[in-house]
C-alpha atoms as a PDB file:
ATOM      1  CA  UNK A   1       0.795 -46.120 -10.131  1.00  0.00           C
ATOM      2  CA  UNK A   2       0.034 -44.539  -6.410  1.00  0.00           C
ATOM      3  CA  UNK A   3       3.157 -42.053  -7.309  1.00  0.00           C
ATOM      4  CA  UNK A   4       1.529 -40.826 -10.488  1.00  0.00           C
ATOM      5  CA  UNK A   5      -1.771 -40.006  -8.769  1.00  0.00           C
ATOM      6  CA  UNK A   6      -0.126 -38.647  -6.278  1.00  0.00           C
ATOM      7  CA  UNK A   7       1.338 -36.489  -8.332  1.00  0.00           C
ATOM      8  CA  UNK A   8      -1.492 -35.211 -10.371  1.00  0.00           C
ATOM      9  CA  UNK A   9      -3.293 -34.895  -7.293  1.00  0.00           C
ATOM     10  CA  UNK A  10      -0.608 -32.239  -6.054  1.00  0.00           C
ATOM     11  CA  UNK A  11      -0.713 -30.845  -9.561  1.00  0.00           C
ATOM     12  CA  UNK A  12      -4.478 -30.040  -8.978  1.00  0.00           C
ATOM     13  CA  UNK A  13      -3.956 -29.269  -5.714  1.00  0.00           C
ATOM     14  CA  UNK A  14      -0.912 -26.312  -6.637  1.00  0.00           C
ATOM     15  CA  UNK A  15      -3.201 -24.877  -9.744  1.00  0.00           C
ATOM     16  CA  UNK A  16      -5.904 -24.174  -7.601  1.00  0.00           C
ATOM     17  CA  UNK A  17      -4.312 -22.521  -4.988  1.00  0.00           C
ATOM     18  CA  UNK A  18      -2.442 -20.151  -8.144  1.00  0.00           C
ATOM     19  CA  UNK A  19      -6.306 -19.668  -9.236  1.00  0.00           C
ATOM     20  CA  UNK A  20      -7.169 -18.738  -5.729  1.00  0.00           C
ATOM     21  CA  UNK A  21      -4.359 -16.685  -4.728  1.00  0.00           C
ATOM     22  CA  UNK A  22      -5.080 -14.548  -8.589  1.00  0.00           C
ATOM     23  CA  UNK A  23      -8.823 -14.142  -7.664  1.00  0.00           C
ATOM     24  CA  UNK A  24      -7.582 -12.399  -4.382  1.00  0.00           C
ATOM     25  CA  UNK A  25      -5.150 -10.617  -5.859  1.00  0.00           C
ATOM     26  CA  UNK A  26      -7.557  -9.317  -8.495  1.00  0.00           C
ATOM     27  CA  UNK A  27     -10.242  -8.473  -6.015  1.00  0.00           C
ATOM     28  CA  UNK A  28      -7.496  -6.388  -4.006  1.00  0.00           C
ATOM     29  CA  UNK A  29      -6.347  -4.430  -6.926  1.00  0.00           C
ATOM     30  CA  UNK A  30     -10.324  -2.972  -8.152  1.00  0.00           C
ATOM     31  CA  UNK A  31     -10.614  -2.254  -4.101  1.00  0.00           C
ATOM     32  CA  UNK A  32      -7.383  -0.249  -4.040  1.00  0.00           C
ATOM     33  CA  UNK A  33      -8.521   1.278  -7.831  1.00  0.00           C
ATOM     34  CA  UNK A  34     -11.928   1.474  -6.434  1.00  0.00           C
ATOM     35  CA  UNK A  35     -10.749   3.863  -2.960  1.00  0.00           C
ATOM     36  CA  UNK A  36      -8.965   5.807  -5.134  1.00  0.00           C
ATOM     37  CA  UNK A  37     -11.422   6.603  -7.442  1.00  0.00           C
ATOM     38  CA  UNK A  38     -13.751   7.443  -4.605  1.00  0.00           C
ATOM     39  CA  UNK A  39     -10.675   9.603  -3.137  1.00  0.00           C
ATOM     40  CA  UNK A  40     -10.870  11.436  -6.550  1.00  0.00           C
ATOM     41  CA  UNK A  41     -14.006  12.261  -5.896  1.00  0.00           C
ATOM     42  CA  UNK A  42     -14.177  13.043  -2.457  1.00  0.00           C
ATOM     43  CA  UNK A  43     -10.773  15.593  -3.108  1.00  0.00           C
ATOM     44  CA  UNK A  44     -12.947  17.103  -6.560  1.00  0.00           C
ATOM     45  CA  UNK A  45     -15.978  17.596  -4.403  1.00  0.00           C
ATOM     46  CA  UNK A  46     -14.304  19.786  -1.659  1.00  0.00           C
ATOM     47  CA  UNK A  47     -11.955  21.635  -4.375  1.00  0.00           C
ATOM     48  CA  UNK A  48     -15.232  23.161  -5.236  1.00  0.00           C
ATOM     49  CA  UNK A  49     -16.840  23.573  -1.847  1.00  0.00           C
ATOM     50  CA  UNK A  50     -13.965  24.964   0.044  1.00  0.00           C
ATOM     51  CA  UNK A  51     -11.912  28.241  -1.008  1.00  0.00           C
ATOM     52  CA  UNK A  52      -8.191  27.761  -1.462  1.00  0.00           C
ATOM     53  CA  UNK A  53      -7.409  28.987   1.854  1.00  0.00           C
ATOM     54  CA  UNK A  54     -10.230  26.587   3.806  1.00  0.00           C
ATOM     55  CA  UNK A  55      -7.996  24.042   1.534  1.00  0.00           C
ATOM     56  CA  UNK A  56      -5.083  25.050   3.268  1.00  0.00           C
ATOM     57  CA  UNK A  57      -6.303  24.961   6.779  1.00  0.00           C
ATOM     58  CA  UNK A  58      -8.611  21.397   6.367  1.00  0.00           C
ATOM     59  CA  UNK A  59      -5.048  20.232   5.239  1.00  0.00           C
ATOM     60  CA  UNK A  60      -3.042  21.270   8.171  1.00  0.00           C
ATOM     61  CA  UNK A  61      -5.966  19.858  10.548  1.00  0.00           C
ATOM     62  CA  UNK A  62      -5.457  16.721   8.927  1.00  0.00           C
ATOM     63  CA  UNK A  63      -1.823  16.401   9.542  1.00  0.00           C
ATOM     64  CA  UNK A  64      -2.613  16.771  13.177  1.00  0.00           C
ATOM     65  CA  UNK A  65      -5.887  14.834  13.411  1.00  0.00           C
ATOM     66  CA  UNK A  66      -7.056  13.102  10.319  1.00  0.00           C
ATOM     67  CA  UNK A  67     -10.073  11.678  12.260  1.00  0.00           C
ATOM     68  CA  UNK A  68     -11.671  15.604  12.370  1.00  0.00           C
ATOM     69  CA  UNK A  69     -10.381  16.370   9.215  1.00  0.00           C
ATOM     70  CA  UNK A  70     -12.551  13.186   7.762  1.00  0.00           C
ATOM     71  CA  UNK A  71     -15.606  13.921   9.828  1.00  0.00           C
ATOM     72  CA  UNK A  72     -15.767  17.196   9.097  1.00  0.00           C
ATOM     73  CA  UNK A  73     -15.030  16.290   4.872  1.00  0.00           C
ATOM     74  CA  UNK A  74     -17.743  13.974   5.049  1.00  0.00           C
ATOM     75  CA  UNK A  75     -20.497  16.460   7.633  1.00  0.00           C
ATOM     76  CA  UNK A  76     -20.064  18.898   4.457  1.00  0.00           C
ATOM     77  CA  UNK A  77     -20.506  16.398   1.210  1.00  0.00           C
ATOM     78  CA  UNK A  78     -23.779  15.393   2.949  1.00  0.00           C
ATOM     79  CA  UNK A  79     -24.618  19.001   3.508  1.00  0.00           C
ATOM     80  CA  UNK A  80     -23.699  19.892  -0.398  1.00  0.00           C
ATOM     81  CA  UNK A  81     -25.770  16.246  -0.971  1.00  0.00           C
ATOM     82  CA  UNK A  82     -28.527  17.590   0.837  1.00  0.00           C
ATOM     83  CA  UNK A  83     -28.620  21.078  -0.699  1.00  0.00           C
ATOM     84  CA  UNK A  84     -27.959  23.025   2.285  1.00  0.00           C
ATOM     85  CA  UNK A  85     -24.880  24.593   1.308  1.00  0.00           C
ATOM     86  CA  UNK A  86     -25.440  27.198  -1.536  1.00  0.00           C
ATOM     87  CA  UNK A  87     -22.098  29.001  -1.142  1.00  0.00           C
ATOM     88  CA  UNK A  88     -18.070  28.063  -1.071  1.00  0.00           C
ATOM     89  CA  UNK A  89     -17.212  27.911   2.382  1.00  0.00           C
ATOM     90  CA  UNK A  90     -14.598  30.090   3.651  1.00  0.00           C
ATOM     91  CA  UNK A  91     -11.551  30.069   5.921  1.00  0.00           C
ATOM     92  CA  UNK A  92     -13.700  31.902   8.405  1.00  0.00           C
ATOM     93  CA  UNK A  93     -16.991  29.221   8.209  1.00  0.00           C
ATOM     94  CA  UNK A  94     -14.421  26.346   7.997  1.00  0.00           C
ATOM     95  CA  UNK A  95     -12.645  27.299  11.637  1.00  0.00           C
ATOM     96  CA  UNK A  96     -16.179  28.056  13.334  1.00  0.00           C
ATOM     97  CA  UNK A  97     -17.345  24.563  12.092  1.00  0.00           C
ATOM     98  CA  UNK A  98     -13.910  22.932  13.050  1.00  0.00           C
ATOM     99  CA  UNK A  99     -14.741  25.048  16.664  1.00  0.00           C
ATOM    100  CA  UNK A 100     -17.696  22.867  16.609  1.00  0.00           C
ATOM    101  CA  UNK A 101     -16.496  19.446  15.816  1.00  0.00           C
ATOM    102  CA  UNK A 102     -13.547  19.311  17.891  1.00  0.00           C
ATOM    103  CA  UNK A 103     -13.375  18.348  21.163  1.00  0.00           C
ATOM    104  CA  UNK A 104     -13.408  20.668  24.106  1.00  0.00           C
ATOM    105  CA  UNK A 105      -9.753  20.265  26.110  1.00  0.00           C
ATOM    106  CA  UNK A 106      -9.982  20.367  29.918  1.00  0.00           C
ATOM    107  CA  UNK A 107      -7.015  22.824  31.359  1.00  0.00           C
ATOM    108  CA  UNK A 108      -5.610  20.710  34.388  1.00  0.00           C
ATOM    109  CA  UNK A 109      -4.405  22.597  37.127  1.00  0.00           C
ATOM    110  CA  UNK A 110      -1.879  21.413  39.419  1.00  0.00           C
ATOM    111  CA  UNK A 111      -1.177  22.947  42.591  1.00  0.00           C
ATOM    112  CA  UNK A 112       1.125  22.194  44.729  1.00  0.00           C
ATOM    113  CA  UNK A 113      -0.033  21.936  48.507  1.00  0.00           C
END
């Protein structure tokens, strides 16, 4: 008698944890589908801000430092959000505003005494 409750206890036990472990996986798949909607987005939104060479150059910077690259993808949607960008931005505007973003690098100097 204890062994067959036992068992269906374990049985209960096992099917929830399958329930569970679906539910996660579930939420985890419309996250990933959900980022890379948003990435569809966020890549559509700069196709038509940027000219094909700013493209080019926001791509490079990102292969180097993907944290500027972000900051300065997401500094411009707000400005298109906003309104305050009325024109595509060119190679030229897109290296003055990376000028801007990036940090300024110290030259060390060592001398030898």
């Amino acid at each position: 008698m204890q062994d067959a409750e036992l068992e269906e206890l374990r049985r209960r036990k096992m099917a929830q944890l399958q329930q569970s472990q679906e539910s996660q996986l579930q939420q985890q798949a419309m996250m990933e589908e959900r980022a890379k909607q948003m990435e569809a987005e966020r890549q559509a939104i700069m196709r038509q801000l940027l000219t094909p060479e700013a493209r080019e150059r926001l791509a490079k910077v990102r292969m180097a430092y993907p944290d500027v690259a972000a900051a300065v993808e997401e500094q411009l949607i707000r400005l298109m959000q906003m309104g305050r960008i009325q024109n595509q931005i060119d190679d030229a505007t897109l290296k003055a505003i990376l000028r801007q973003i990036s940090p300024q690098r110290r030259e060390i100097k060592i001398e030898r005494v």
